[in-house]
Protein backbone atom coordinates (compact mmCIF):
# COMPACT_ATOMS: atom_id res chain seq x y z
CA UNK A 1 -107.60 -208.94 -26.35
CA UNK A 2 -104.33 -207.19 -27.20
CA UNK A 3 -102.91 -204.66 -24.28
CA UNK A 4 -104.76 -201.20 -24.27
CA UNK A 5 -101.07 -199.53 -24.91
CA UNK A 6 -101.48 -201.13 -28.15
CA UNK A 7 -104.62 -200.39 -28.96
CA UNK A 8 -103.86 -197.21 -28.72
CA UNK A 9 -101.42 -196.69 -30.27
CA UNK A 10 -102.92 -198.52 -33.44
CA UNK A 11 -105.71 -196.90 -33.58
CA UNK A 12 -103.70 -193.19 -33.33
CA UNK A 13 -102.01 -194.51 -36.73
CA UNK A 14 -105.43 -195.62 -37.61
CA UNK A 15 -106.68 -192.17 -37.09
CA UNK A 16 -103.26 -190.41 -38.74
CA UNK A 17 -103.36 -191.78 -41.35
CA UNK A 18 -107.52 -190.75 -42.24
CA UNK A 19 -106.41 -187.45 -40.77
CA UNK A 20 -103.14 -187.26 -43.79
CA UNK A 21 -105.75 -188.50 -46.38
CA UNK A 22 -108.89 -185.68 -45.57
CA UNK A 23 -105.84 -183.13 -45.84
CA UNK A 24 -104.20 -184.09 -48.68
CA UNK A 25 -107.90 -184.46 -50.85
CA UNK A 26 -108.60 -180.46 -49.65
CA UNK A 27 -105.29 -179.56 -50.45
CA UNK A 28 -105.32 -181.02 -53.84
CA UNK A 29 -108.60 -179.11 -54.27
CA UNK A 30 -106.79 -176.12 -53.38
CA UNK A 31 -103.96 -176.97 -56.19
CA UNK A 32 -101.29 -177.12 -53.32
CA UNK A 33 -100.45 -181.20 -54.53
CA UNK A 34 -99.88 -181.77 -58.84
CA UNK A 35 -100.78 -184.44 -60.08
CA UNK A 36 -102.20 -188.03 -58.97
CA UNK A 37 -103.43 -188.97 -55.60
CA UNK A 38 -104.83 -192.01 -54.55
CA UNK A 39 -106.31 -192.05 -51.11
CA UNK A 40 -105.79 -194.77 -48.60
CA UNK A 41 -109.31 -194.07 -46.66
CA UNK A 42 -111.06 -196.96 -45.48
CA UNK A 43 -107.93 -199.84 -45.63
CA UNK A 44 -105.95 -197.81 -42.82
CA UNK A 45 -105.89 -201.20 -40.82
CA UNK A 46 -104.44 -203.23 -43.58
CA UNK A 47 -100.81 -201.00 -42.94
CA UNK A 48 -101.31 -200.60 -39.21
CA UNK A 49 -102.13 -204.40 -38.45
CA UNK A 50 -98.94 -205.19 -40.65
CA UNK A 51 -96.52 -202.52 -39.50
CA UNK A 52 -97.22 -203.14 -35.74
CA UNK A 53 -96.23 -206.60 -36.42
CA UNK A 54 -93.25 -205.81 -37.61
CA UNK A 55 -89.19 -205.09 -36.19
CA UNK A 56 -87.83 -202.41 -36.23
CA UNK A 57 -84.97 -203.76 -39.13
CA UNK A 58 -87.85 -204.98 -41.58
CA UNK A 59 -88.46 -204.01 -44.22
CA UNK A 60 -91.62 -202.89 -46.02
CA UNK A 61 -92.43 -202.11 -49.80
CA UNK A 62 -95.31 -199.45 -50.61
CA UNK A 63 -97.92 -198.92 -53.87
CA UNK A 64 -98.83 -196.08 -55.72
CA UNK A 65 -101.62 -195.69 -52.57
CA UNK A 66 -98.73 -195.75 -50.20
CA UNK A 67 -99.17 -192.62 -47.61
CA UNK A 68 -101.20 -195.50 -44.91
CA UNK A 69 -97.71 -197.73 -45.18
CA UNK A 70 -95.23 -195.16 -44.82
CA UNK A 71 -96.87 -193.43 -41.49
CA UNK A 72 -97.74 -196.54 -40.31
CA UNK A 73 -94.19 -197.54 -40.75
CA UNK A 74 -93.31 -194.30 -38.91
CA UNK A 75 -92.89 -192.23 -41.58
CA UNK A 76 -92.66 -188.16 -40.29
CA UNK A 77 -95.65 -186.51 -41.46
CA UNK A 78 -93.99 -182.72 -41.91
CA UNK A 79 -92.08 -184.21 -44.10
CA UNK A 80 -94.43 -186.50 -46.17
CA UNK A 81 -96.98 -183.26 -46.22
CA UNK A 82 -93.84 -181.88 -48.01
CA UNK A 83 -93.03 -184.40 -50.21
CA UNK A 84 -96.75 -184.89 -51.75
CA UNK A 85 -96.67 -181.11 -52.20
CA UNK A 86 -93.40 -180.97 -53.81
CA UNK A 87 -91.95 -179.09 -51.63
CA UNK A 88 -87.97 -179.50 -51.22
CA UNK A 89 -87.66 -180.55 -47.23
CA UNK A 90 -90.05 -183.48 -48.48
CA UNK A 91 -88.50 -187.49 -47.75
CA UNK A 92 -87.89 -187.14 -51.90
CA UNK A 93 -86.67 -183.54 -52.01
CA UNK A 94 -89.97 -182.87 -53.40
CA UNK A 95 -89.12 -184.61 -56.21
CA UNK A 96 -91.06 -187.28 -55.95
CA UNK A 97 -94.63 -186.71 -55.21
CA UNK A 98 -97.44 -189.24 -53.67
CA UNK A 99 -96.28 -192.31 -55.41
CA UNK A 100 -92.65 -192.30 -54.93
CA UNK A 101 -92.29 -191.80 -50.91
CA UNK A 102 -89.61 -193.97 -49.48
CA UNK A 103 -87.53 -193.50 -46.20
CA UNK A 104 -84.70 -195.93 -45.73
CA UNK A 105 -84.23 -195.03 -41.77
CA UNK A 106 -87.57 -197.10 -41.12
CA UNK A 107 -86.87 -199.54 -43.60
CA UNK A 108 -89.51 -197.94 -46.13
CA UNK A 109 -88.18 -199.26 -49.60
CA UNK A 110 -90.77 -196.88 -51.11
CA UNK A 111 -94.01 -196.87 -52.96
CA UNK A 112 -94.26 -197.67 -56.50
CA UNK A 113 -96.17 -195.93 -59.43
CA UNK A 114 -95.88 -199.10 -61.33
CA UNK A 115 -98.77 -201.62 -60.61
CA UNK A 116 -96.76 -205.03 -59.00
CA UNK A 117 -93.59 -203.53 -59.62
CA UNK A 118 -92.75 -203.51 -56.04
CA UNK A 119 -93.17 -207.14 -55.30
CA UNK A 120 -90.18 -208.32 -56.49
CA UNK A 121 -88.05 -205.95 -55.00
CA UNK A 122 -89.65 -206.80 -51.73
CA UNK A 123 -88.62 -210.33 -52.73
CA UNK A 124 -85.02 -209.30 -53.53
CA UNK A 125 -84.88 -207.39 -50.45
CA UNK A 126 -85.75 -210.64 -48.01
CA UNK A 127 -83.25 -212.66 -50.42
CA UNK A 128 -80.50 -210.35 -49.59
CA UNK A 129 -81.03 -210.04 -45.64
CA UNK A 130 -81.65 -214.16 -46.15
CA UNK A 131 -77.93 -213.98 -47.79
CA UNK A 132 -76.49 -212.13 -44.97
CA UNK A 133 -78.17 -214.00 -42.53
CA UNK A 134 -79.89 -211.52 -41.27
CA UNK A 135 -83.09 -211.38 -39.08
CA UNK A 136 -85.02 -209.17 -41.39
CA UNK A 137 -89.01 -209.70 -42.84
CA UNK A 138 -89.57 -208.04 -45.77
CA UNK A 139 -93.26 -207.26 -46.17
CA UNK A 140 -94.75 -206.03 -49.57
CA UNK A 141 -97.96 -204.23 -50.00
CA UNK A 142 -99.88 -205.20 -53.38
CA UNK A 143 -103.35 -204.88 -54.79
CA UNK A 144 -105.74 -207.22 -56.03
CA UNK A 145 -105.06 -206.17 -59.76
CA UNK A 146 -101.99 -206.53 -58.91
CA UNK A 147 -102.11 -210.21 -58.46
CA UNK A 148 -103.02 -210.42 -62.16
CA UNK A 149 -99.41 -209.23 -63.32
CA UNK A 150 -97.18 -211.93 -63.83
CA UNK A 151 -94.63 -210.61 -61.83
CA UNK A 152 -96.74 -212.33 -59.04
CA UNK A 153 -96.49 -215.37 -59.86
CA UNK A 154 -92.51 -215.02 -61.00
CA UNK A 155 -92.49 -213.60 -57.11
CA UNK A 156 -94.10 -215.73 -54.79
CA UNK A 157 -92.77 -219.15 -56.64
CA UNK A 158 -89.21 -217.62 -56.30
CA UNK A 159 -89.79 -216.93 -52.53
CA UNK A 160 -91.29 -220.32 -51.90
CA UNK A 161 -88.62 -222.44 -53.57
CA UNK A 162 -86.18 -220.29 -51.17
CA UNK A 163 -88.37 -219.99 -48.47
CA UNK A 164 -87.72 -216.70 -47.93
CA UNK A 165 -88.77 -214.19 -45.25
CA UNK A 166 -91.68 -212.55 -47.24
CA UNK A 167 -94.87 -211.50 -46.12
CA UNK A 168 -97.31 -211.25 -49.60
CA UNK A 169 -100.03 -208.51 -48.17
CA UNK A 170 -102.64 -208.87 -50.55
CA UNK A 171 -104.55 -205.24 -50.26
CA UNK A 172 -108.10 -206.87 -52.06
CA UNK A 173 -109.98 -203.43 -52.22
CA UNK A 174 -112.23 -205.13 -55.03
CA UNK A 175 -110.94 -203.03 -57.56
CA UNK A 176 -108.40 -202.32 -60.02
CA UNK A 177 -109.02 -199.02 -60.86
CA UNK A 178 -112.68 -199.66 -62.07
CA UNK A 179 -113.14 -203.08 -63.05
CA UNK A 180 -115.37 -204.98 -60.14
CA UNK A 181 -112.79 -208.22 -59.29
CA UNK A 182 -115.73 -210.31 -60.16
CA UNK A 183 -114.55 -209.44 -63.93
CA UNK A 184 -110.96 -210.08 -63.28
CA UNK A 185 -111.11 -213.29 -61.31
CA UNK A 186 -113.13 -216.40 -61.33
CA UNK A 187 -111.91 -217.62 -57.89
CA UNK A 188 -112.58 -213.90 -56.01
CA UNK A 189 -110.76 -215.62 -52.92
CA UNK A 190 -107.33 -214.36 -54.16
CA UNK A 191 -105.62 -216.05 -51.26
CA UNK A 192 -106.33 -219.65 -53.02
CA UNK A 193 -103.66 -218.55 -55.30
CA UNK A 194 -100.71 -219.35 -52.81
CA UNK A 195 -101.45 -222.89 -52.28
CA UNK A 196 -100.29 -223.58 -55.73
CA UNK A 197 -96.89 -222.56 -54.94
CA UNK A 198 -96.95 -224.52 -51.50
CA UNK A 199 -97.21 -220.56 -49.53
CA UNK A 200 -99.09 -220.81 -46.14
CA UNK A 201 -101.94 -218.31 -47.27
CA UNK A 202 -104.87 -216.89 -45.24
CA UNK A 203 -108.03 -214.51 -45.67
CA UNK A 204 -108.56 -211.91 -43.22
CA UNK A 205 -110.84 -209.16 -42.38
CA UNK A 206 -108.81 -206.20 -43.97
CA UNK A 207 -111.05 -203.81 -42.11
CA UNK A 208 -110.59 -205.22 -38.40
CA UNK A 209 -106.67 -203.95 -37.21
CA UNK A 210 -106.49 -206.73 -34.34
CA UNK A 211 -106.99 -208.89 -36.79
CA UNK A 212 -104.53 -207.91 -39.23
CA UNK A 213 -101.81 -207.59 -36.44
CA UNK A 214 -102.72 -211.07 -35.16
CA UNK A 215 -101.98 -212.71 -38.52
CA UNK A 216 -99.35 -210.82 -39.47
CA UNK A 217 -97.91 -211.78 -36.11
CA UNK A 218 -98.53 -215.43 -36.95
CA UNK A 219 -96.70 -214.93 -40.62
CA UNK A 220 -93.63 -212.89 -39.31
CA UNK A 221 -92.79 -215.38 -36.76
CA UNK A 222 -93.36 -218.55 -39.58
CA UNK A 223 -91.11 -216.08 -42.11
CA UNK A 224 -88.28 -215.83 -38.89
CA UNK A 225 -88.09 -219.77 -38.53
CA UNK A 226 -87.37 -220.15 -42.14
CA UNK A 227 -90.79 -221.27 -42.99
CA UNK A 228 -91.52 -218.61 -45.21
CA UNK A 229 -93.29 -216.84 -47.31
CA UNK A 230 -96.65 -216.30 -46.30
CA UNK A 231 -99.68 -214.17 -48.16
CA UNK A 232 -101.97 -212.57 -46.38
CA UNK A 233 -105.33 -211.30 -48.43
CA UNK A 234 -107.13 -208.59 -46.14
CA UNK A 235 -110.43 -207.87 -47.71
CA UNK A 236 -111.07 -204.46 -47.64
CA UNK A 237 -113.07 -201.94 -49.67
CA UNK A 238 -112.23 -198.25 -50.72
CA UNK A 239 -113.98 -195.06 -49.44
CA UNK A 240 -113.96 -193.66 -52.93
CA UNK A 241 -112.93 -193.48 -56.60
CA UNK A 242 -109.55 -195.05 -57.82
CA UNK A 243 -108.11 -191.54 -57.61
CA UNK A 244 -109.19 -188.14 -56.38
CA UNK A 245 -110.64 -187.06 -59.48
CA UNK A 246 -112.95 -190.37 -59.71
CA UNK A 247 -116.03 -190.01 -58.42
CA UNK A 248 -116.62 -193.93 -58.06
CA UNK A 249 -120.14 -193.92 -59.38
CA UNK A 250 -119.52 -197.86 -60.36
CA UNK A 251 -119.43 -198.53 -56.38
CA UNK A 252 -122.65 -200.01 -55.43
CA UNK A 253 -124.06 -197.63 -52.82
CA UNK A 254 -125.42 -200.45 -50.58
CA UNK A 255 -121.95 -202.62 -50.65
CA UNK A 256 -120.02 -198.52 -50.17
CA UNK A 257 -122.36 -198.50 -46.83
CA UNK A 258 -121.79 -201.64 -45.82
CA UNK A 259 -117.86 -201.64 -45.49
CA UNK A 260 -118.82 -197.56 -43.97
CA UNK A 261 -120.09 -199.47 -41.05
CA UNK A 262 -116.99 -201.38 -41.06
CA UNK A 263 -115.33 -198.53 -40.95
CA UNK A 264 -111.44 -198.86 -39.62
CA UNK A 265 -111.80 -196.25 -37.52
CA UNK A 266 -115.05 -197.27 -35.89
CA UNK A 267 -113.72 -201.47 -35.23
CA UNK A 268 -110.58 -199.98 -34.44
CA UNK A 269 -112.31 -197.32 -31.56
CA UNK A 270 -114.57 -200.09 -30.61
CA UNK A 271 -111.58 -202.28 -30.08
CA UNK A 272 -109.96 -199.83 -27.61
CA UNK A 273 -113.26 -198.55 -25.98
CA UNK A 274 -113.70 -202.37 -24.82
CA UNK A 275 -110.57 -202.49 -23.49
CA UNK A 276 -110.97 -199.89 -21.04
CA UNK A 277 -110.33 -196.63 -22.58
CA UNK A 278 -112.55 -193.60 -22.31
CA UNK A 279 -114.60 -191.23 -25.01
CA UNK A 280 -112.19 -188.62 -23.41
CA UNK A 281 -108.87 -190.50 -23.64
CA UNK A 282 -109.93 -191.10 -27.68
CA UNK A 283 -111.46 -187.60 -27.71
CA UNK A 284 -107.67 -186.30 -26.57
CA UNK A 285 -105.68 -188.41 -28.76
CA UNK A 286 -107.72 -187.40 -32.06
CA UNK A 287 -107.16 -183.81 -31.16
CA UNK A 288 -103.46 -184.45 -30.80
CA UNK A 289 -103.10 -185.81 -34.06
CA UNK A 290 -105.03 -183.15 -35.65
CA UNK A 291 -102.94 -180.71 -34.21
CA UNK A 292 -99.70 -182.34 -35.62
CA UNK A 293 -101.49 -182.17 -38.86
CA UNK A 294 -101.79 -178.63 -39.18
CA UNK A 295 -98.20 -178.29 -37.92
CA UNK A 296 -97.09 -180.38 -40.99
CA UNK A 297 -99.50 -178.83 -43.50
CA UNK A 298 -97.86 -175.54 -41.78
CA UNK A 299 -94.45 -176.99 -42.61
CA UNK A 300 -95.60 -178.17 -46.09
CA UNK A 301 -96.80 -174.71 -46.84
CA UNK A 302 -93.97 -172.72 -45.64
CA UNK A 303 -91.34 -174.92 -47.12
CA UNK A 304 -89.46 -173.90 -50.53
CA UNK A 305 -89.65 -175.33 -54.03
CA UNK A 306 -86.62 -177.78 -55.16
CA UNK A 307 -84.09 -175.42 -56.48
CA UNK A 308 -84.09 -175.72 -60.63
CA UNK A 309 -80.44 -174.57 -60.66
CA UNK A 310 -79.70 -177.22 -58.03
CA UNK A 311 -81.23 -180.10 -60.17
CA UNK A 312 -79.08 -179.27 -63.26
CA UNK A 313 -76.19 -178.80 -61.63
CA UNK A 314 -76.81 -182.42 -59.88
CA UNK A 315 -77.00 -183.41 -63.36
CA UNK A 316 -74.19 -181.98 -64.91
CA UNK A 317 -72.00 -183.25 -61.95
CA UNK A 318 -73.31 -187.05 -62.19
């Protein structure tokens, strides 16, 4: 069993990270956040497991689901709470909303609104450090539909012929959008797809955050010896509709209950309760976090608009 200071801490980003996502849906409802959201509930361990495997100089690459990766990654949640409300102290200057979050001081490359379009930069970012002989990972958060899009392919058979220090995280919530991966994949084990480039590829249990970090572990170390890449598929399943507004009726209610057991939050609690920790230490650390919530919802709130005037005049200068 990993060391209970671990633990712990994993399973406070476990529990940040739901904590972000129940805001954010109630402060959509309340018309605070403009357009899309897409909630990372129920695959928090996917971006914990992964980020507590990493260094501090790796890099990662987010999605268009991206607020789990970039607190995970140690992303500042006063100003992400800004950011998603388009507020101008936000990471973006408000300017960029829930899909375009990136902050280059943790090596956050940023999330994407464009399905697979941040694989390849994940790929160009390990070729650089590779070029500058650097001792950098670069690992890239993707979907399942994802791994339809060419640009998967094009990606992973570039980093194997260069064996470069990638780390494919395969994010199989079952879905893209709506369409069950049954209809989108004959072979549903998406990780069989790496063997075909000659990529050391696992499955793993997307849900379980020791897991996750053990693997990842595994595939950063392989990546730092030049053996890279490596995908990772962690099966996982989401909480709810593609989006906010999506009601996920196509979910089967008995498979939705089954990964609710397997709740993140629940293995990730169990994993820390076995090592030694107390109802009362958890009980203590959850009310921490949900007091540095309301601080940056607080922030968020009190925070000014981006300036119109200061936009054009960006403009007219550049």
């Amino acid at each position: 069993m990993l060391p209970k200071a671990l633990l712990t801490r994993m399973y406070r980003t476990l529990y940040t990270i739901r904590a972000f996502e129940t805001s954010s849906i109630q402060l959509y409802r309340r018309g605070l956040i403009r357009g899309y959201l897409h909630p990372y509930a129920g695959e928090e361990a996917i971006a914990v497991g992964v980020c507590a495997a990493l260094g501090e100089d790796d890099y990662i690459v987010s999605t268009h689901r991206g607020h789990g990766h970039c607190i995970a990654r140690g992303g500042r949640l006063p100003e992400m709470m800004a950011e998603i409300m388009g507020r101008e102290p936000g990471y973006c200057r408000g300017r960029g909303g829930s899909m375009h979050i990136s902050d280059i001081d943790t090596g956050n490359l940023g999330a994407n609104g464009v399905v697979g379009a941040g694989i390849p930069l994940g790929v160009g970012a390990a070729l650089g450090a590779h070029i500058r002989g650097e001792d950098r990972v670069a690992a890239v958060f993707f979907s399942d539909g994802a791994s339809n899009n060419g640009v998967f392919a094009e990606s992973l058979n570039l980093a194997a012929i260069w064996n470069l220090p990638v780390l494919f995280v395969l994010e199989n919530n079952q879905y893209a959008v709506s369409t069950p991966i049954e209809q989108s994949s004959r072979d549903t084990d998406l990780h069989h797809r790496g063997a075909a480039y000659g990529v050391e590829s696992c499955a793993v249990d997307g849900n379980d955050v020791v897991e996750v970090y053990e693997r990842a572990v595994e595939a950063c170390a392989r990546c730092r010896r030049g053996d890279g890449p490596v995908l990772v598929e962690a099966v996982t399943y989401r909480q709810g509709g593609h989006h906010v507004n999506d009601p996920g009726q196509y979910m089967p209610a008995d498979r939705v209950a089954h990964y609710r057991e397997r709740d993140p939050l629940v293995v990730g609690k169990r994993h820390l309760l076995e090592e030694g920790a107390t109802e009362d230490e958890v009980a203590k650390l959850e009310a921490e976090v949900e007091a540095e919530m309301e601080a940056a919802i607080a922030f968020g709130e009190a925070s000014p608009e981006p300036s119109v005037e200061a936009f054009v005049a960006e403009l007219e200068a550049s």
